[in-house]
Protein backbone atom coordinates (compact mmCIF):
# COMPACT_ATOMS: atom_id res chain seq x y z
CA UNK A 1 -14.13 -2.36 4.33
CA UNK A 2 -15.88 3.22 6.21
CA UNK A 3 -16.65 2.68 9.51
CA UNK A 4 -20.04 2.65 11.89
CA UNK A 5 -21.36 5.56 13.19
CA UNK A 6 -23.65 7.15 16.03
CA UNK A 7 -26.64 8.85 16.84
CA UNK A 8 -27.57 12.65 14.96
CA UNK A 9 -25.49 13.20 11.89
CA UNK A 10 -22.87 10.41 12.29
CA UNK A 11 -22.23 7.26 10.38
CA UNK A 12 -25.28 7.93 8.02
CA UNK A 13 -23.69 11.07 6.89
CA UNK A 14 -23.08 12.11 3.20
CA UNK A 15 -19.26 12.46 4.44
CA UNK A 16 -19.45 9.33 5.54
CA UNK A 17 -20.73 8.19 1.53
CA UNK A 18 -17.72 10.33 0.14
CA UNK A 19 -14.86 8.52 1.85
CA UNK A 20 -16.67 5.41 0.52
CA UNK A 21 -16.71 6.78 -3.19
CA UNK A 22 -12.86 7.77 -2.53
CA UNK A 23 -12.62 4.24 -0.96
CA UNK A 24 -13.83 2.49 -3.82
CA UNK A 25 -12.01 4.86 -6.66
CA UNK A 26 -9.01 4.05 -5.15
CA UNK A 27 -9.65 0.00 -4.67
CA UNK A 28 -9.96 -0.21 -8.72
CA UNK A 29 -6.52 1.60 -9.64
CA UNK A 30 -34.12 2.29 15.53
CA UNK A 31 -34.06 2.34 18.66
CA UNK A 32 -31.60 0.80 21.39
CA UNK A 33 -31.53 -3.11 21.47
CA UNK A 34 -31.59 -5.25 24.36
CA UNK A 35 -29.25 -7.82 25.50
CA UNK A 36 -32.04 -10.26 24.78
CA UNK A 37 -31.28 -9.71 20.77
CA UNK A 38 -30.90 -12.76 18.51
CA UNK A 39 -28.28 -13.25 16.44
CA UNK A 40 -28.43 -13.78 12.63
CA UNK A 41 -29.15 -17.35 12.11
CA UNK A 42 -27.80 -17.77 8.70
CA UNK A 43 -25.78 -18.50 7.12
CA UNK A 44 -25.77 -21.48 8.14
CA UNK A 45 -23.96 -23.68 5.15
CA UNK A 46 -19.80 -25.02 5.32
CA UNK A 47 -18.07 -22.80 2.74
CA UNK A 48 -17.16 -25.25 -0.25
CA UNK A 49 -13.83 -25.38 -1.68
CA UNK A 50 -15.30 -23.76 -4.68
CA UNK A 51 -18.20 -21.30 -5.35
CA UNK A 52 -19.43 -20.11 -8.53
CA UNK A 53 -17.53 -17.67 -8.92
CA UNK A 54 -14.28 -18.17 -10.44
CA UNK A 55 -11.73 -18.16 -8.60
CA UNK A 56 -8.92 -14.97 -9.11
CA UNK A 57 -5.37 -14.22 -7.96
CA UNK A 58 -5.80 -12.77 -4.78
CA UNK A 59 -5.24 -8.38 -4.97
CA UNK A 60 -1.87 -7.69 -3.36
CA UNK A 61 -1.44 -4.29 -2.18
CA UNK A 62 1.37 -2.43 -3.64
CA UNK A 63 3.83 0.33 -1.63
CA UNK A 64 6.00 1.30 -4.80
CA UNK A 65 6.90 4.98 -3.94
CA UNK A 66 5.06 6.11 -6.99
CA UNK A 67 1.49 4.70 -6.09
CA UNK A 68 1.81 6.13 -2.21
CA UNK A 69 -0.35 9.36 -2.43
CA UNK A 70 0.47 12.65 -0.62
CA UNK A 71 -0.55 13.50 2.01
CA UNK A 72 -1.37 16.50 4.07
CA UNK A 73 0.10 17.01 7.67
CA UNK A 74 -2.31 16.86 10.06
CA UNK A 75 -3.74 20.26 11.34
CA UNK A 76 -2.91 20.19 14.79
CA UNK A 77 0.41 20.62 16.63
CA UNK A 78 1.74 17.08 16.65
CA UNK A 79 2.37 15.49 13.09
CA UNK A 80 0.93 11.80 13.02
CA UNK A 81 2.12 9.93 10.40
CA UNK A 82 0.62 6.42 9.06
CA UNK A 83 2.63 4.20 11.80
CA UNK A 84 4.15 0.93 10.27
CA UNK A 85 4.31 -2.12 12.57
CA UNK A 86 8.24 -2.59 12.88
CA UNK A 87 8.14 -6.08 11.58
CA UNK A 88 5.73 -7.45 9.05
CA UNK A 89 5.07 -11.37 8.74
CA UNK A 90 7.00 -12.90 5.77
CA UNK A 91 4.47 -12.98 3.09
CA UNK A 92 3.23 -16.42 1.54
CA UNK A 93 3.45 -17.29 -2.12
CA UNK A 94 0.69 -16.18 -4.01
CA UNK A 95 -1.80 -18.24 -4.74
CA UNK A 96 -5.17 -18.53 -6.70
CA UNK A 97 -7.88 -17.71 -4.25
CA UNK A 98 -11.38 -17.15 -4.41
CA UNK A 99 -12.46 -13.09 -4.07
CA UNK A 100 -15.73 -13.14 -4.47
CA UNK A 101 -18.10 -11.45 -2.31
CA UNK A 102 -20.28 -14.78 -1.44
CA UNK A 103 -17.73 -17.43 -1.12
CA UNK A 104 -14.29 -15.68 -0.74
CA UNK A 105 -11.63 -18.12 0.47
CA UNK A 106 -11.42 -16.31 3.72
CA UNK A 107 -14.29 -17.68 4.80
CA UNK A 108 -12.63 -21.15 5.74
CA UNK A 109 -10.67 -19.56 7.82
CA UNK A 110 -12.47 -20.49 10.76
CA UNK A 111 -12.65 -19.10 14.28
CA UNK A 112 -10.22 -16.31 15.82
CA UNK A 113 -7.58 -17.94 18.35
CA UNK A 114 -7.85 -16.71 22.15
CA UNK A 115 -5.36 -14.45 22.53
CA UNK A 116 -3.95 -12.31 25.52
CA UNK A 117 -4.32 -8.48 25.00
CA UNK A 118 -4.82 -7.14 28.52
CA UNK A 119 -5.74 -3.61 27.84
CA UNK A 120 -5.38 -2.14 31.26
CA UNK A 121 -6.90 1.35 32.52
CA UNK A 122 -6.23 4.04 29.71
CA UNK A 123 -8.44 7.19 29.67
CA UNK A 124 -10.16 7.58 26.27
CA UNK A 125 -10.11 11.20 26.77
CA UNK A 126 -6.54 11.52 26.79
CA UNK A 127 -4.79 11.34 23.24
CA UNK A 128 -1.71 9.64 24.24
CA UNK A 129 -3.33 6.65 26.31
CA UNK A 130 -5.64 6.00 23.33
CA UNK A 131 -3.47 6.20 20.97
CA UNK A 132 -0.96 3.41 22.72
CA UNK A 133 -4.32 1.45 23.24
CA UNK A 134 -5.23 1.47 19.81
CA UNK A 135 -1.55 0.50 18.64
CA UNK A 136 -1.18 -2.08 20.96
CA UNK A 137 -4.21 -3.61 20.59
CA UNK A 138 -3.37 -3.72 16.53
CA UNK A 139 -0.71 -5.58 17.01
CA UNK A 140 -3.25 -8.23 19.12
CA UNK A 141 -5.61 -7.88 16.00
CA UNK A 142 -2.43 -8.86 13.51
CA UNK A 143 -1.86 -11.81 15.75
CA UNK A 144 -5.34 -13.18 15.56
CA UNK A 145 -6.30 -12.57 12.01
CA UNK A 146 -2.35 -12.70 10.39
CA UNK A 147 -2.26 -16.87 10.95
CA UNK A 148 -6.17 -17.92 10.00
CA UNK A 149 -5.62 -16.40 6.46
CA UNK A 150 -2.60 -17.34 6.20
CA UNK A 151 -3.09 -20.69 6.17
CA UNK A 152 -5.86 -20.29 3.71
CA UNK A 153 -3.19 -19.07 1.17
CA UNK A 154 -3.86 -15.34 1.54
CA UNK A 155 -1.17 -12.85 1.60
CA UNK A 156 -1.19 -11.29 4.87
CA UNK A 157 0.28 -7.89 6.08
CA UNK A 158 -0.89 -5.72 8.89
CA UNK A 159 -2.41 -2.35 8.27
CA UNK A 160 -0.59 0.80 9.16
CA UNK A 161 -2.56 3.78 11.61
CA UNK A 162 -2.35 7.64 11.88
CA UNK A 163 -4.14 8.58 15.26
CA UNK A 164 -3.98 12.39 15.15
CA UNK A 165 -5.13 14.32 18.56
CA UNK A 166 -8.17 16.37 16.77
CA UNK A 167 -7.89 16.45 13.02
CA UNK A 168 -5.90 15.95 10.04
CA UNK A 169 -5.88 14.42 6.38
CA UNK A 170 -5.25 10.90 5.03
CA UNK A 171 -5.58 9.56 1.81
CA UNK A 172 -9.07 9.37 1.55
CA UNK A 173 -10.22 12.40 3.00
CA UNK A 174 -9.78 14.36 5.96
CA UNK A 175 -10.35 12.89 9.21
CA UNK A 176 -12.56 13.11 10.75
CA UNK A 177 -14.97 14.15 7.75
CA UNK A 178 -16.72 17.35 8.80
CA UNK A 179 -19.24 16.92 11.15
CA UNK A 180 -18.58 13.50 12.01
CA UNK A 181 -16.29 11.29 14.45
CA UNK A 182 -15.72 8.38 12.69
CA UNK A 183 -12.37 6.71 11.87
CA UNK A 184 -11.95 5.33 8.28
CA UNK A 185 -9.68 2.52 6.84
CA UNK A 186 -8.32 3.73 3.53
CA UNK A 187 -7.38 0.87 1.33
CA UNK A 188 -5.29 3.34 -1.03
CA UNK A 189 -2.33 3.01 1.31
CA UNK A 190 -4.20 0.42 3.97
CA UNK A 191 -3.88 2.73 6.61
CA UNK A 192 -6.72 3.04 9.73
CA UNK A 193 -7.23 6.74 10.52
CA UNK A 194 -8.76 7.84 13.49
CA UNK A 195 -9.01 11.40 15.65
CA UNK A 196 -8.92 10.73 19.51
CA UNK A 197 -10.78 13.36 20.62
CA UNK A 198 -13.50 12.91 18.06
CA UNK A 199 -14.15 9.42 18.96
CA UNK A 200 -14.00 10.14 22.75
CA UNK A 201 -15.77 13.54 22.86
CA UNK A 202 -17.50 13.98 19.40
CA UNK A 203 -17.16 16.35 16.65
CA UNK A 204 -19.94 19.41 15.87
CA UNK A 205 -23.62 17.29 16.09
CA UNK A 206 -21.81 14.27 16.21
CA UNK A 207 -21.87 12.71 19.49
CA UNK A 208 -18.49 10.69 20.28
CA UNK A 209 -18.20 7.18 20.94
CA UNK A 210 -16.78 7.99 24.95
CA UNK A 211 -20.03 10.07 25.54
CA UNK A 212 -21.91 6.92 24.49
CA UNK A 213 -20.25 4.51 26.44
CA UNK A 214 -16.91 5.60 28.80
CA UNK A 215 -14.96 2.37 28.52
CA UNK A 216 -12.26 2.20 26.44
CA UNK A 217 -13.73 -1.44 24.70
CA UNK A 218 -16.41 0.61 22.88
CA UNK A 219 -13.44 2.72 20.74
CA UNK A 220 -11.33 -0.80 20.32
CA UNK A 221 -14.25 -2.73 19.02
CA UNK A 222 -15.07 0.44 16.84
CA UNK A 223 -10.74 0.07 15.70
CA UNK A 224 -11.66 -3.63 15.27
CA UNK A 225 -14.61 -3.15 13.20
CA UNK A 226 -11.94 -0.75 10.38
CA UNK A 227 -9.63 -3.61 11.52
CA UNK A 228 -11.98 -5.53 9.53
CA UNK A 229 -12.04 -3.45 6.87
CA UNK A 230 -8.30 -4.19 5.96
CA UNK A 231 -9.56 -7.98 6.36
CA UNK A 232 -12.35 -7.14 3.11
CA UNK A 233 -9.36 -5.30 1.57
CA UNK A 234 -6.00 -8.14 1.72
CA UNK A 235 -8.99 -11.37 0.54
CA UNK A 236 -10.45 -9.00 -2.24
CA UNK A 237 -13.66 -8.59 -0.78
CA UNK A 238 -13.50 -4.53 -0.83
CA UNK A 239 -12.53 -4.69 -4.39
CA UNK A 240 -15.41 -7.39 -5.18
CA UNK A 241 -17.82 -4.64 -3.31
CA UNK A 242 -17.04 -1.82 -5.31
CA UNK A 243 -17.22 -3.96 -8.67
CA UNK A 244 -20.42 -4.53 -7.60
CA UNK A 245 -21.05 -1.22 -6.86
CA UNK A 246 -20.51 0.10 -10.24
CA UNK A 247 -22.49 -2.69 -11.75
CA UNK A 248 -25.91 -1.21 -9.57
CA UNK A 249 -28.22 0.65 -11.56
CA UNK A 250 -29.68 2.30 -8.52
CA UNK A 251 -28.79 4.11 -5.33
CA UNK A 252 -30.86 2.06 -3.37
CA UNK A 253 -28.66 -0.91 -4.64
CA UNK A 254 -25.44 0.53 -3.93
CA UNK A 255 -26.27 1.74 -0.40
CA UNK A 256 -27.90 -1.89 0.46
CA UNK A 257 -24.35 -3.10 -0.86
CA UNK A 258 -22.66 -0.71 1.48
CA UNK A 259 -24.69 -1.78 4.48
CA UNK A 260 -23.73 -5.72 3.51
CA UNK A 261 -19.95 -4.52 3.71
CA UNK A 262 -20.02 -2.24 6.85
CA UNK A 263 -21.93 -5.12 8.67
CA UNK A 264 -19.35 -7.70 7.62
CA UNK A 265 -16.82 -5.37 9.29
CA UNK A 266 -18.72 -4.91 12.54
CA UNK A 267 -19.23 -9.09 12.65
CA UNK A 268 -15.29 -9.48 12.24
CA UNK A 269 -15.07 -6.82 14.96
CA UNK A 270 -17.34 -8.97 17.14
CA UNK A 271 -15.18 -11.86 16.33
CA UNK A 272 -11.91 -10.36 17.62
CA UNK A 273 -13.64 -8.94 20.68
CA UNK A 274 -14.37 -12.31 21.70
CA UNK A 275 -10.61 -13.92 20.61
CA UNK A 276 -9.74 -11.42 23.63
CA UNK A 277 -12.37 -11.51 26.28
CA UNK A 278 -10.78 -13.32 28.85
CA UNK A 279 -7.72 -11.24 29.31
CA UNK A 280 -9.04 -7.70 27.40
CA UNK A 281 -11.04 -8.19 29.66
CA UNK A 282 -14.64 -8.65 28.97
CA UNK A 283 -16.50 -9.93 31.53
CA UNK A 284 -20.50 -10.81 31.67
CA UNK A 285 -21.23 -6.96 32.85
CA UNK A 286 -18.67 -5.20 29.94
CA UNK A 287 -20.17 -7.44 27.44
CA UNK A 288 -23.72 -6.43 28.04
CA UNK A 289 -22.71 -2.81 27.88
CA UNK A 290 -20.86 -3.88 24.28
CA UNK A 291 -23.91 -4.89 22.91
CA UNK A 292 -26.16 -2.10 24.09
CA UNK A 293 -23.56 -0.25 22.86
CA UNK A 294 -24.30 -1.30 19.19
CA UNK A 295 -28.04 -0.95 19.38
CA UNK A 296 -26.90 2.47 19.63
CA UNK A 297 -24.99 2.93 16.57
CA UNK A 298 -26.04 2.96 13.04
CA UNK A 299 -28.39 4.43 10.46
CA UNK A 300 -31.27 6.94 11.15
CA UNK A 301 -33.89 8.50 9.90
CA UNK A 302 -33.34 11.20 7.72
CA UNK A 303 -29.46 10.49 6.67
CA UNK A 304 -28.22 7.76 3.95
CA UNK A 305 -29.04 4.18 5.13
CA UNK A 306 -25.03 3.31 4.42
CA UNK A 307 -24.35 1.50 7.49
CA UNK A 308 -27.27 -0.69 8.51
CA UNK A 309 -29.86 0.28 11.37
CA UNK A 310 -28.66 0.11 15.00
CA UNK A 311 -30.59 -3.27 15.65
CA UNK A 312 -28.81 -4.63 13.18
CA UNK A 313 -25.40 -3.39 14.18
CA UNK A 314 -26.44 -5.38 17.48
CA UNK A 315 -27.26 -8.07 15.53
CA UNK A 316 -23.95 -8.44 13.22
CA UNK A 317 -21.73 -7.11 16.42
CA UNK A 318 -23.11 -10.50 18.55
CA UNK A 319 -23.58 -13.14 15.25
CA UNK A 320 -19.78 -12.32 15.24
CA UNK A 321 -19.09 -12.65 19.28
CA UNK A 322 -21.31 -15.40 19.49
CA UNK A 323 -21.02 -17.73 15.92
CA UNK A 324 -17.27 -16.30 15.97
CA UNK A 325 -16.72 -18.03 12.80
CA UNK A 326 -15.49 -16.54 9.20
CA UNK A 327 -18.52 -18.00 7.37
CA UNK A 328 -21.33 -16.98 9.72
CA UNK A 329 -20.19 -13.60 8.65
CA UNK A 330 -20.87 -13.23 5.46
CA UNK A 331 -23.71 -10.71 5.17
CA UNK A 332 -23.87 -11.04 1.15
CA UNK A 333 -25.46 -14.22 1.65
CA UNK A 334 -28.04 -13.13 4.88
CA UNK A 335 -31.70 -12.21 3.89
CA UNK A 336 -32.23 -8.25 3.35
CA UNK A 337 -34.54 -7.54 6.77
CA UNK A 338 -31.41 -8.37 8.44
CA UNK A 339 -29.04 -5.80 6.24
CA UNK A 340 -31.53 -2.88 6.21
């Protein structure tokens, strides 16, 4: 583990509820907030060795040629295809890991290392300085996250991304959706999708990321949050999610189970910001903006609560900057007023 979303029609949208339905399918084959805001204070605990869940074989993904779906070229002039990282880490042995929502092995993993990933002066309304940004800055995100799980046993390979110029079609769904500007991390092929011009300018209703906050970090923490995503997907939270998903009775149960997971993601986000602050960079000033930023995004009124309110975006965005530990975010454990 969908992605956050912005004010009008944009995260909260029934799209937006669709590519999680596809999401999941596919796994088992408010008000602005200051930079005052406190972050979650739970959880609090050590992750134990063991939970009470039993522990499972980890889910490996799989990229036999006759589970890779087909897929639609984009509709615009250029043809962006899912780009593989030209080397991939040699993968571990597999091991028995915990992949439970509540006390998933990954959450020993600890804190992000500081990394350098200078991210210099691209334009977010160009396609092709975004798109190197958002590549480049992957590769930072495989370096961060890649060694932490690793050591905890679990398999680790780096997503792949199609960054189309306006529009085109992945594997769950087209991107972006209709009337919204969110990217979307597709676990079906683990592949981050994302339009450049939607996320910079907007798309219909939707207002775009770049008219919300002009410096490229808001977009990269946005790529870190489906970054994170692919982090639920490789420990076997995202499959543990939609389990649970099918297991609610009610609606109101699976979007409050949606809101945990898309919360996670923007904590992990928060975490990598951090890893790179120093040489991104982030200073005092950027990282204010960063957090008004996500008192921005979210849930409102009138459009599925799938993504958690924009205070507690804030919140989840800064428990991850600021705790910047694996444990302190895991959402399934933090009280309900702080999911909503």
């Amino acid at each position: 583990m969908g992605a956050i979303g912005v004010i009008g029609a944009v995260v909260g949208s029934v799209a937006a509820l669709f590519v999680l339905l596809i999401i999941g399918t596919a796994l088992l084959k408010s008000s602005s907030r200051s930079d005052t805001t406190t972050p979650v204070a739970i959880p609090t605990y050590e992750p134990s060795e063991s939970g009470s869940d039993e522990p499972t074989p980890i889910w490996t993904p799989t990229r036999s040629q006759s589970d890779e779906p087909t897929q639609q070229e984009p509709t615009q002039q250029e043809s962006d295809e899912p780009e593989t990282p030209p080397t991939r880490q040699q993968q571990q042995p597999q091991v028995t890991v915990n992949t439970s929502l509540k006390n998933n092995t990954m959450y020993r993993a600890g804190s992000l290392p500081r990394l350098s990933c200078p991210a210099g002066n691209a334009n977010i309304f160009n396609h092709s300085q975004l798109k190197a940004l958002i590549l480049k800055t992957g590769k930072c995100m495989d370096q961060a996250w890649g060694p932490i799980l690793q050591r905890q046993g679990i398999n680790f390979s780096p997503p792949n991304y199609a960054i189309a110029a306006k529009r085109g079609r992945g594997a769950c769904g087209d991107y972006p959706s209709a009337g919204s500007m969110v990217p979307y991390y597709c676990p079906r092929n683990n592949t981050i999708y994302a339009s450049t011009s939607a996320m910079a300018r907007g798309n219909g209703n939707a207002r775009g990321y770049g008219q919300i906050i002009s410096w490229h970090g808001g977009i990269i923490s946005m790529m870190a949050h489906e970054y994170g995503h692919h982090v639920q997907n490789i420990t076997g939270i995202m499959n543990s999610w939609w389990r649970s998903t099918l297991d609610s009775s009610s609606q109101s149960g699976k979007l409050a189970l949606s809101r945990r997971l898309e919360l996670q993601a923007t904590c992990f986000g928060g975490m990598w910001m951090r890893s790179v602050a120093s040489s991104y960079p982030v200073n005092t000033s950027l990282r204010a903006r960063l957090f008004w930023f996500y008192g921005q995004v979210g849930d409102y009124p009138g459009w599925p609560r799938d993504h958690g309110k924009p205070v507690n975006n804030n919140l989840w965005f800064r428990q991850g900057w600021e705790k910047n530990k694996a444990y302190q975010c895991n959402t399934w454990l933090a009280p309900a007023s702080t999911t909503s």
